[in-house]
Protein backbone atom coordinates (compact mmCIF):
# COMPACT_ATOMS: atom_id res chain seq x y z
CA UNK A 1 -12.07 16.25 20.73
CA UNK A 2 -15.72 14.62 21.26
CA UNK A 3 -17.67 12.17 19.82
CA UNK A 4 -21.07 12.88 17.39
CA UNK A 5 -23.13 11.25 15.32
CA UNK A 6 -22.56 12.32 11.85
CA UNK A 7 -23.83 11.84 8.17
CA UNK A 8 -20.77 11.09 5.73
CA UNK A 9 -21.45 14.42 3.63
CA UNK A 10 -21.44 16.46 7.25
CA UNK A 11 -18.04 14.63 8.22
CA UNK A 12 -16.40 15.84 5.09
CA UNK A 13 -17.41 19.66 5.53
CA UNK A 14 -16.22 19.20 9.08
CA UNK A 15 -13.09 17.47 8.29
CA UNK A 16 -12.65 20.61 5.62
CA UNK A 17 -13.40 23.23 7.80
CA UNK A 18 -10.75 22.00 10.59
CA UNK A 19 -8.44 22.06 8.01
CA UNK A 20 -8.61 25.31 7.32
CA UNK A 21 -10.86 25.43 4.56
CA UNK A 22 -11.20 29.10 3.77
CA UNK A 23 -13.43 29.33 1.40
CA UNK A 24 -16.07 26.42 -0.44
CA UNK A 25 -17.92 27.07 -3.60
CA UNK A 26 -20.08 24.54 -5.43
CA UNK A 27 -23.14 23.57 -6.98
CA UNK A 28 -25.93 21.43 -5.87
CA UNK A 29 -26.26 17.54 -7.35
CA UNK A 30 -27.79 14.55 -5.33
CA UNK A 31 -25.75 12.64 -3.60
CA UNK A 32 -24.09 15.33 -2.27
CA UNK A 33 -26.47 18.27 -1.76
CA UNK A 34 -26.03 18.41 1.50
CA UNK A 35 -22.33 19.68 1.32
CA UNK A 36 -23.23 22.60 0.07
CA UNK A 37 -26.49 23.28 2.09
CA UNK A 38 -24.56 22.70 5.29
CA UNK A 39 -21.45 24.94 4.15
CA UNK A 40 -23.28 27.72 3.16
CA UNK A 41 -24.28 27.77 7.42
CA UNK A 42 -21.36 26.88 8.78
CA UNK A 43 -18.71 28.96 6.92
CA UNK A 44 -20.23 32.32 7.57
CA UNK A 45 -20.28 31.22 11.41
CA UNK A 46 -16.38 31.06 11.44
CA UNK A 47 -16.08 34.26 8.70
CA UNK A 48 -15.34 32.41 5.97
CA UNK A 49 -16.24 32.00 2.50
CA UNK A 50 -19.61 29.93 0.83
CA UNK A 51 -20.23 30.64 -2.79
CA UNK A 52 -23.46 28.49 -4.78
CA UNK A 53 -22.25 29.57 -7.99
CA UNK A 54 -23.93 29.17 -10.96
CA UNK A 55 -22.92 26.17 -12.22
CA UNK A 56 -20.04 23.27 -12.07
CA UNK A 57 -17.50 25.19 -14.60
CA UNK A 58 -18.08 28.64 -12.36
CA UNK A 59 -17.34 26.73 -9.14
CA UNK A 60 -13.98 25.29 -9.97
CA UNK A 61 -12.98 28.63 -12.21
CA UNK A 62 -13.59 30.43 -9.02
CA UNK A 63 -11.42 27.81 -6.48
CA UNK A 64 -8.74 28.58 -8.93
CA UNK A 65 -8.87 32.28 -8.54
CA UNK A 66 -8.65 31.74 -4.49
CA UNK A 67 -6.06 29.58 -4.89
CA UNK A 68 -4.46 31.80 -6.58
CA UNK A 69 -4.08 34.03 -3.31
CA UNK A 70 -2.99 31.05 -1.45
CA UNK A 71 -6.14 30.22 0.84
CA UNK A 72 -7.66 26.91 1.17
CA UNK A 73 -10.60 26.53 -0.79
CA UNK A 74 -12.53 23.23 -1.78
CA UNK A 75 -15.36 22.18 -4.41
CA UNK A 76 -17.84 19.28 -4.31
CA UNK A 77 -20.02 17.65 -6.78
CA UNK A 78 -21.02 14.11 -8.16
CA UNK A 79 -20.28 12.56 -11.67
CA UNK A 80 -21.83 14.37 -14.03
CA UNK A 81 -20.59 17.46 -12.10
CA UNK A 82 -16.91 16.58 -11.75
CA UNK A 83 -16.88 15.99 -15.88
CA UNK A 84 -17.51 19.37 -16.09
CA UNK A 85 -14.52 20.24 -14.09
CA UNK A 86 -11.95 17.95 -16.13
CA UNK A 87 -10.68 21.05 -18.28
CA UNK A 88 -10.01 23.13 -15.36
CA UNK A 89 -8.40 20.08 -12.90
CA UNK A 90 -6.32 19.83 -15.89
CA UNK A 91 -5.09 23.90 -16.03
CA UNK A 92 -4.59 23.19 -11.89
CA UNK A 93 -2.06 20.53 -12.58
CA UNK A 94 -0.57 22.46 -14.94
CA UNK A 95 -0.53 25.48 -12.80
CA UNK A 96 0.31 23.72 -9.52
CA UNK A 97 -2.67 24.99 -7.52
CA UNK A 98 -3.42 22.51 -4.33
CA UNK A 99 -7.19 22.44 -4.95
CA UNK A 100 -9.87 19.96 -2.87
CA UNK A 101 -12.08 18.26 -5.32
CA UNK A 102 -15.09 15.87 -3.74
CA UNK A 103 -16.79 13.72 -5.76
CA UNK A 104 -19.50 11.97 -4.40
CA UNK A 105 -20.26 9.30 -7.05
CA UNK A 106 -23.29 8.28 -8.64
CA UNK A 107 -24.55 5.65 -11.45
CA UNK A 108 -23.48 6.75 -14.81
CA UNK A 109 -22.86 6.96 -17.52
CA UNK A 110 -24.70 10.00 -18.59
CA UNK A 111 -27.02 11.38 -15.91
CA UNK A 112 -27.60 7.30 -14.79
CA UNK A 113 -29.00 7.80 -11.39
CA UNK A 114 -28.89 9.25 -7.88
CA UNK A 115 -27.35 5.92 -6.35
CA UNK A 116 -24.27 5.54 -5.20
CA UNK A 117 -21.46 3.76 -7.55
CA UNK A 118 -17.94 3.47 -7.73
CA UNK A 119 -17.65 3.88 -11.67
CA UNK A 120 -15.62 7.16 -11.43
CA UNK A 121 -12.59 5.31 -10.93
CA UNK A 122 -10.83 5.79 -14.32
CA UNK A 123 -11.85 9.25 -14.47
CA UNK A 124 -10.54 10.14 -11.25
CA UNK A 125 -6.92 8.32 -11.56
CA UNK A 126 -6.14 8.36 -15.07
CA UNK A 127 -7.24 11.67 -15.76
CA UNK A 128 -10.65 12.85 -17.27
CA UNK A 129 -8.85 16.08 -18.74
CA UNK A 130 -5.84 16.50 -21.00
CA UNK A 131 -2.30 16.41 -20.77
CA UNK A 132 0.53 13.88 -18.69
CA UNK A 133 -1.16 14.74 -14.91
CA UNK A 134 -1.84 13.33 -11.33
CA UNK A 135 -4.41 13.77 -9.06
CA UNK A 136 -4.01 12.91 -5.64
CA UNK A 137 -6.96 10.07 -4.91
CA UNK A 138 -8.09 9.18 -1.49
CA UNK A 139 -11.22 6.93 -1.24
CA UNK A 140 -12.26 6.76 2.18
CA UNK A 141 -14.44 3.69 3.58
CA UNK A 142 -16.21 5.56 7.18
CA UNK A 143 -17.78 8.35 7.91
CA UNK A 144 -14.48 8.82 10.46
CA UNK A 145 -12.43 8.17 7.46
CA UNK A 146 -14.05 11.06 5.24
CA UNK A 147 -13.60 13.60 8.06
CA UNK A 148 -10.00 11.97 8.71
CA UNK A 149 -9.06 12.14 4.72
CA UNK A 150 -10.54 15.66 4.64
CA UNK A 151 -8.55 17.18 6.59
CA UNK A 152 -5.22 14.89 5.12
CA UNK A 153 -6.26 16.11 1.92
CA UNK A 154 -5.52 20.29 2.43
CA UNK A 155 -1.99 19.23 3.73
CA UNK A 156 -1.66 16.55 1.28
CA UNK A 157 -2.27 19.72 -1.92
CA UNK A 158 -0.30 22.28 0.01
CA UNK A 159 2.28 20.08 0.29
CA UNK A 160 2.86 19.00 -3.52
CA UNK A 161 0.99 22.11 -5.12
CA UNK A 162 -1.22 19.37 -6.54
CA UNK A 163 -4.41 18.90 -6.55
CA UNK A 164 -6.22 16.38 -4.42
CA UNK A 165 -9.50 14.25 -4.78
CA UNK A 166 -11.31 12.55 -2.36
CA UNK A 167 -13.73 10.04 -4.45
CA UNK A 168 -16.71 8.68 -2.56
CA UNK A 169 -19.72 7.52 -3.34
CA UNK A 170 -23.79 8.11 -2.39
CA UNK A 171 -24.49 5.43 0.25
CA UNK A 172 -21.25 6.40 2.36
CA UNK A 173 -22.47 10.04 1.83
CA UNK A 174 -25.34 9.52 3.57
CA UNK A 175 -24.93 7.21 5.68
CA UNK A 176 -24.51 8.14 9.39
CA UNK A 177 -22.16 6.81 12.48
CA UNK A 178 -20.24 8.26 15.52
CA UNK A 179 -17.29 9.87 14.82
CA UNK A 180 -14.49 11.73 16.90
CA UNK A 181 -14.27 15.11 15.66
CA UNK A 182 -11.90 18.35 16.54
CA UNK A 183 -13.35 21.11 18.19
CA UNK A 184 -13.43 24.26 15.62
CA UNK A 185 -12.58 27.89 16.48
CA UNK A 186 -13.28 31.12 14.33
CA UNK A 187 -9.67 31.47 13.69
CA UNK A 188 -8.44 30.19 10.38
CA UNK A 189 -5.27 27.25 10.52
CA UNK A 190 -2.04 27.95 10.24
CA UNK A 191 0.14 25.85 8.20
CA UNK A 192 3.47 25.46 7.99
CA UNK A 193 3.81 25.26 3.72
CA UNK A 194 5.79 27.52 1.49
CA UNK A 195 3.52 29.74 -0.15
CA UNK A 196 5.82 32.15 -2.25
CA UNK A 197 4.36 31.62 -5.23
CA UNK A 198 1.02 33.38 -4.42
CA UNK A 199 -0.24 36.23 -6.56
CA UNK A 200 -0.30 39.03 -3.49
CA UNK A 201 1.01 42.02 -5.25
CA UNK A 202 4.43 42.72 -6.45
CA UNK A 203 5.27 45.83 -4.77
CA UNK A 204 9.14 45.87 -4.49
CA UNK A 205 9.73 42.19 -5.92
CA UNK A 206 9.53 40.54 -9.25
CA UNK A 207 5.99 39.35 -9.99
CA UNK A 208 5.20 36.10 -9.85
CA UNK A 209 3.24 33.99 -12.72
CA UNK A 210 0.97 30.85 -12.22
CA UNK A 211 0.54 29.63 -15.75
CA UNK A 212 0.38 26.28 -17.68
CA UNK A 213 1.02 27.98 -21.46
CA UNK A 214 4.63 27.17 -22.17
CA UNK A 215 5.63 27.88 -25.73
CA UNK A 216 8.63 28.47 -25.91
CA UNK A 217 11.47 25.38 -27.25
CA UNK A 218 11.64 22.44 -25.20
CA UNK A 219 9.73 24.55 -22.40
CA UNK A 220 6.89 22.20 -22.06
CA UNK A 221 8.62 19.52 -22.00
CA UNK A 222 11.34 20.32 -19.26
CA UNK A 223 8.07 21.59 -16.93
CA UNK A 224 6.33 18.12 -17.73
CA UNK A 225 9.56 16.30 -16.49
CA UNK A 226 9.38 18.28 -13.64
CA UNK A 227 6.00 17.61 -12.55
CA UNK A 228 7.03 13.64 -13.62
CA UNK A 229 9.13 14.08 -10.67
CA UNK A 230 6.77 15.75 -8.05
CA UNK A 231 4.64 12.57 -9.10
CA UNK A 232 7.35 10.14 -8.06
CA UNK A 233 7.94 11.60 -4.97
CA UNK A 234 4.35 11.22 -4.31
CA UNK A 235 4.38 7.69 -5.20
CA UNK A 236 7.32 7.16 -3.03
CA UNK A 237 6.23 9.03 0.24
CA UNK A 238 2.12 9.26 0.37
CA UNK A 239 0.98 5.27 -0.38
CA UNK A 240 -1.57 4.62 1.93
CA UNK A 241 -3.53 1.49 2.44
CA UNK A 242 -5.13 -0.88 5.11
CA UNK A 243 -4.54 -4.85 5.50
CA UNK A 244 -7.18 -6.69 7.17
CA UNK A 245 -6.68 -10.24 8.27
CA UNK A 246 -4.31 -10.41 5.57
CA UNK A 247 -1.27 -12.34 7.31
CA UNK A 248 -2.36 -16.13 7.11
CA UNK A 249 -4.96 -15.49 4.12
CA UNK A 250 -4.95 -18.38 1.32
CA UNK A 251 -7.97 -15.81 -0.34
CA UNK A 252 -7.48 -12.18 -0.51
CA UNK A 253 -10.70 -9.96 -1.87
CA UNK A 254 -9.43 -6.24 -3.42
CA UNK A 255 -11.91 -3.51 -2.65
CA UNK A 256 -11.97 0.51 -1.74
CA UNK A 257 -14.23 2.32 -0.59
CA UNK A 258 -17.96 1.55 0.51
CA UNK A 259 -17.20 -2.19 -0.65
CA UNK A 260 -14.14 -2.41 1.22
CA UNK A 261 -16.16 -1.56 4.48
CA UNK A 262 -19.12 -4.68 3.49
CA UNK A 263 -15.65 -6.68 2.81
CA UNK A 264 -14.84 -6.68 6.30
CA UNK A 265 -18.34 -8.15 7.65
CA UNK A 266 -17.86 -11.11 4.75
CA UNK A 267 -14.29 -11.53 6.22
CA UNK A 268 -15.43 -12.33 9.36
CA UNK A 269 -18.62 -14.84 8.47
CA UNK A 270 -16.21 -16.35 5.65
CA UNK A 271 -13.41 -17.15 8.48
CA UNK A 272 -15.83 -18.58 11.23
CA UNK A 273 -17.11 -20.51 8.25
CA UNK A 274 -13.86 -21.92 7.58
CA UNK A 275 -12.00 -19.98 4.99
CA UNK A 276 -8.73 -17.76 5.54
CA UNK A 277 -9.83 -14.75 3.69
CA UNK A 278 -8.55 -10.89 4.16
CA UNK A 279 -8.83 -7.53 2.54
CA UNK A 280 -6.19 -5.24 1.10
CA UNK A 281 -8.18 -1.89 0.90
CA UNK A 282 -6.36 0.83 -1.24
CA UNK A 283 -6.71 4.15 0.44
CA UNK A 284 -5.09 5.67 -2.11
CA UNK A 285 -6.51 5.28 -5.63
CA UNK A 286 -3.53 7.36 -7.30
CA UNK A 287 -0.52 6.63 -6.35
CA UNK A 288 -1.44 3.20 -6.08
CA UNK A 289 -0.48 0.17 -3.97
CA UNK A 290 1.02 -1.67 -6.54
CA UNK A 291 4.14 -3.40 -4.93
CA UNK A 292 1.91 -4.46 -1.82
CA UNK A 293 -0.58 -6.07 -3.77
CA UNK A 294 2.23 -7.89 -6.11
CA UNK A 295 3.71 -9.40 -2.82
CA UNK A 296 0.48 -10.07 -1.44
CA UNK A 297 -0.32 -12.15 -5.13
CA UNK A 298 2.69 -14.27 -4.34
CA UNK A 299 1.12 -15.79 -1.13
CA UNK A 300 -2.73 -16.14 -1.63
CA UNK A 301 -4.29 -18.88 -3.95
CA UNK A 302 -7.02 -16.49 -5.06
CA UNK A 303 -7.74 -12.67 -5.54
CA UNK A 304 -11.25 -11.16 -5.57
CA UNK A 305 -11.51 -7.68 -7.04
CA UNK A 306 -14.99 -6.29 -6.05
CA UNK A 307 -16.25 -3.28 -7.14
CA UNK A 308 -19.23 -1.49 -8.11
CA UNK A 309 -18.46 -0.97 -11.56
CA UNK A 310 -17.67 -3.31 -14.49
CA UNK A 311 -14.23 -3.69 -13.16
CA UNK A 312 -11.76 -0.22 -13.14
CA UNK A 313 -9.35 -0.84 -10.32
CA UNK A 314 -9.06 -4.05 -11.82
CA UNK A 315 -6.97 -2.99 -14.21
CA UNK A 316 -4.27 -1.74 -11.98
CA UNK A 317 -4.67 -5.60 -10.10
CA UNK A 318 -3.84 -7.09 -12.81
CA UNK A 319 -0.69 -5.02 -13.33
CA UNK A 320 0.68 -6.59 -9.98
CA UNK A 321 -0.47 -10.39 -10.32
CA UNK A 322 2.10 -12.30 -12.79
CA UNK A 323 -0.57 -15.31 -12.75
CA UNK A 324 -3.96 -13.09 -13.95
CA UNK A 325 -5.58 -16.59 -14.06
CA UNK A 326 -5.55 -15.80 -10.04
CA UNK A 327 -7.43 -12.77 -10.32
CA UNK A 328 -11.58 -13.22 -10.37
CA UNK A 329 -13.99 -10.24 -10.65
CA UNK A 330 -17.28 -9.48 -8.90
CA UNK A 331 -18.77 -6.05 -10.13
CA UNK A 332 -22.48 -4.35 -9.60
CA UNK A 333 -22.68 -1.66 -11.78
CA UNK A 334 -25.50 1.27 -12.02
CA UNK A 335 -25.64 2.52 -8.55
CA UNK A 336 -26.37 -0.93 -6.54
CA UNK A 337 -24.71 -2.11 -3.64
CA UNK A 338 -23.87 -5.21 -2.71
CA UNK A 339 -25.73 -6.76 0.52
CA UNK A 340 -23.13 -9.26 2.73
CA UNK A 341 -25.09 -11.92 2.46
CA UNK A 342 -24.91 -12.01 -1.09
CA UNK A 343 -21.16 -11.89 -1.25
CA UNK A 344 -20.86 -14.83 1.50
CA UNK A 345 -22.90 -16.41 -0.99
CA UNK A 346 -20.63 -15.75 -4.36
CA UNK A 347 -17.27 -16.06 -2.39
CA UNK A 348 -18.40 -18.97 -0.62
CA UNK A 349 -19.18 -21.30 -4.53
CA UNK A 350 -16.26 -19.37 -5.70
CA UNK A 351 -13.71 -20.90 -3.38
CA UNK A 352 -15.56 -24.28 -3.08
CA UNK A 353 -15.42 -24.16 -6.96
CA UNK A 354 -11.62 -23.74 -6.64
CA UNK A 355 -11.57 -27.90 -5.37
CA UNK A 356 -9.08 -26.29 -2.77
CA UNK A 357 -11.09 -27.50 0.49
């Protein structure tokens, strides 16, 4: 293990590549350019595989063809990139291939802008393709947390045969801090997941089939069950989230992401000004915290969903909260981010506003 300094887009190539990322194919779109450019380097160092295909539909057809061999293989892109994709994320649920999809968000809708945003939120955990499916969706908040969640994220799809998405955004892209890394070797990981569905020849065995086409009677429906059920073991084993200051909070603010990461430096101004105020960050987008956050409702006076967006994971707040008149929204929409100062500012006449103190 040592310690570098590292740009967000860098960590997450790293974080792949110790992982056992075999092969990476994508196509370049700001904020997130420098995946590819520092990929197509790295993983002919360690004799692995870098494809710049010609376009966002080529790159995820051909991570579904490696998959389809059982190697690791991982795509990146930003908004406009990753709607491109939703047809084929949809034919990897369907065919149970554990795929790594990055999106590093931008402002939308439509091309929008090169800034970061958070406005991919629906898209990435209610499905931007077709048909009853899950994604796996981890939105890290640290450069240390997008190397960390890159490497979860391989295990994560090998060990559902589900695809996973890690959905960032711009500014923690490319912004830079020390991280603790693993030192890489040539050799490629070795992981302990069944992998007997592969397509590797059939040579003195039945073949195998990978396919989401089921026409037959009832046949769809009996396989959608069954993926129904791979979901709720997800939901009931991979819930991941972080509590910070949370245990004598009367104020709780709701944020993932780059926005839970300004949260924090609020937190701390807010309390030596006075206020008990923590953070429940979701880590995981889909399956969401929903339980956590409906016991956390029960013992805070006030809930502040930030986002930058016009309010997406607000939805699934207001799912847990039996009193919605506790819930209060602060969005930025269209690539801005919010400064600290300027959230002391809002919380700060918010909670005065509430005639509490």
């Amino acid at each position: 293990m040592k310690k570098v300094l590292m740009q967000g887009n860098i960590a997450l190539c790293e974080g792949a590549i110790s992982a056992g990322c075999f092969a990476y194919v994508g196509y370049p779109i700001t904020p997130q350019n420098e995946v590819s450019a520092y990929m197509s380097k790295r993983m002919p160092e360690l004799n692995r595989i870098f494809l710049q295909a010609e376009s966002e539909l080529a790159s995820i057809n051909v991570v579904f063809g490696v998959l389809l061999t059982g190697k690791r293989a991982m795509t990146s892109s930003s908004s406009p990139g990753i709607s491109l994709m939703q047809e084929e994320i949809s034919y990897m649920c369907g065919c149970e291939l554990p795929a790594v999809i990055v999106n590093v968000m931008r402002g939308g809708p439509g091309l929008g802008n090169i800034s970061g945003s958070q406005s991919d939120y629906f898209q990435a955990t209610k499905g931007g393709g077709h048909g009853d499916y899950r994604l796996i969706v981890l939105a890290p908040h640290s450069v240390q947390e997008i190397y960390d969640l890159a490497k979860l994220s391989f295990d994560l799809a090998d060990k559902y045969r589900n695809p996973v998405m890690i959905l960032m955004d711009g500014y923690l892209g490319q912004m830079m801090e020390g991280i603790t890394v693993k030192q890489i070797q040539n050799s490629i990981v070795k992981n302990n997941y069944n992998k007997d569905w592969i397509l590797d020849g059939c040579k003195g065995r039945p073949p195998h089939k990978i396919r989401s086409l089921y026409m037959g009677e009832g046949e769809l429906e009996k396989f959608n069950w069954y993926l129904n059920s791979k979901y709720e073991k997800i939901k009931q084993n991979e819930i991941k989230f972080e509590m910070f200051l949370t245990d004598n909070s009367e104020f709780l603010i709701i944020a993932f992401g780059i926005v839970g990461r300004i949260s924090k430096g609020v937190i701390h101004e807010l309390r030596n000004n006075g206020y008990k105020i923590g953070l429940f960050r979701p880590i995981t987008l889909w399956p969401f915290p929903y339980q956590m956050i409906t016991e956390l409702s029960k013992k805070v006076k006030k809930i502040f969903v930030i986002e930058m967006n016009l309010g997406q994971m607000l939805e699934d707040v207001k799912m847990c909260c039996d009193d919605k008149n506790k819930i209060e929204f602060i969005g930025k929409p269209g690539g801005s981010i919010f400064s600290k100062e300027e959230l002391v500012e809002k919380l700060t006449e918010k909670i005065k506003n509430e005639k509490i103190y």
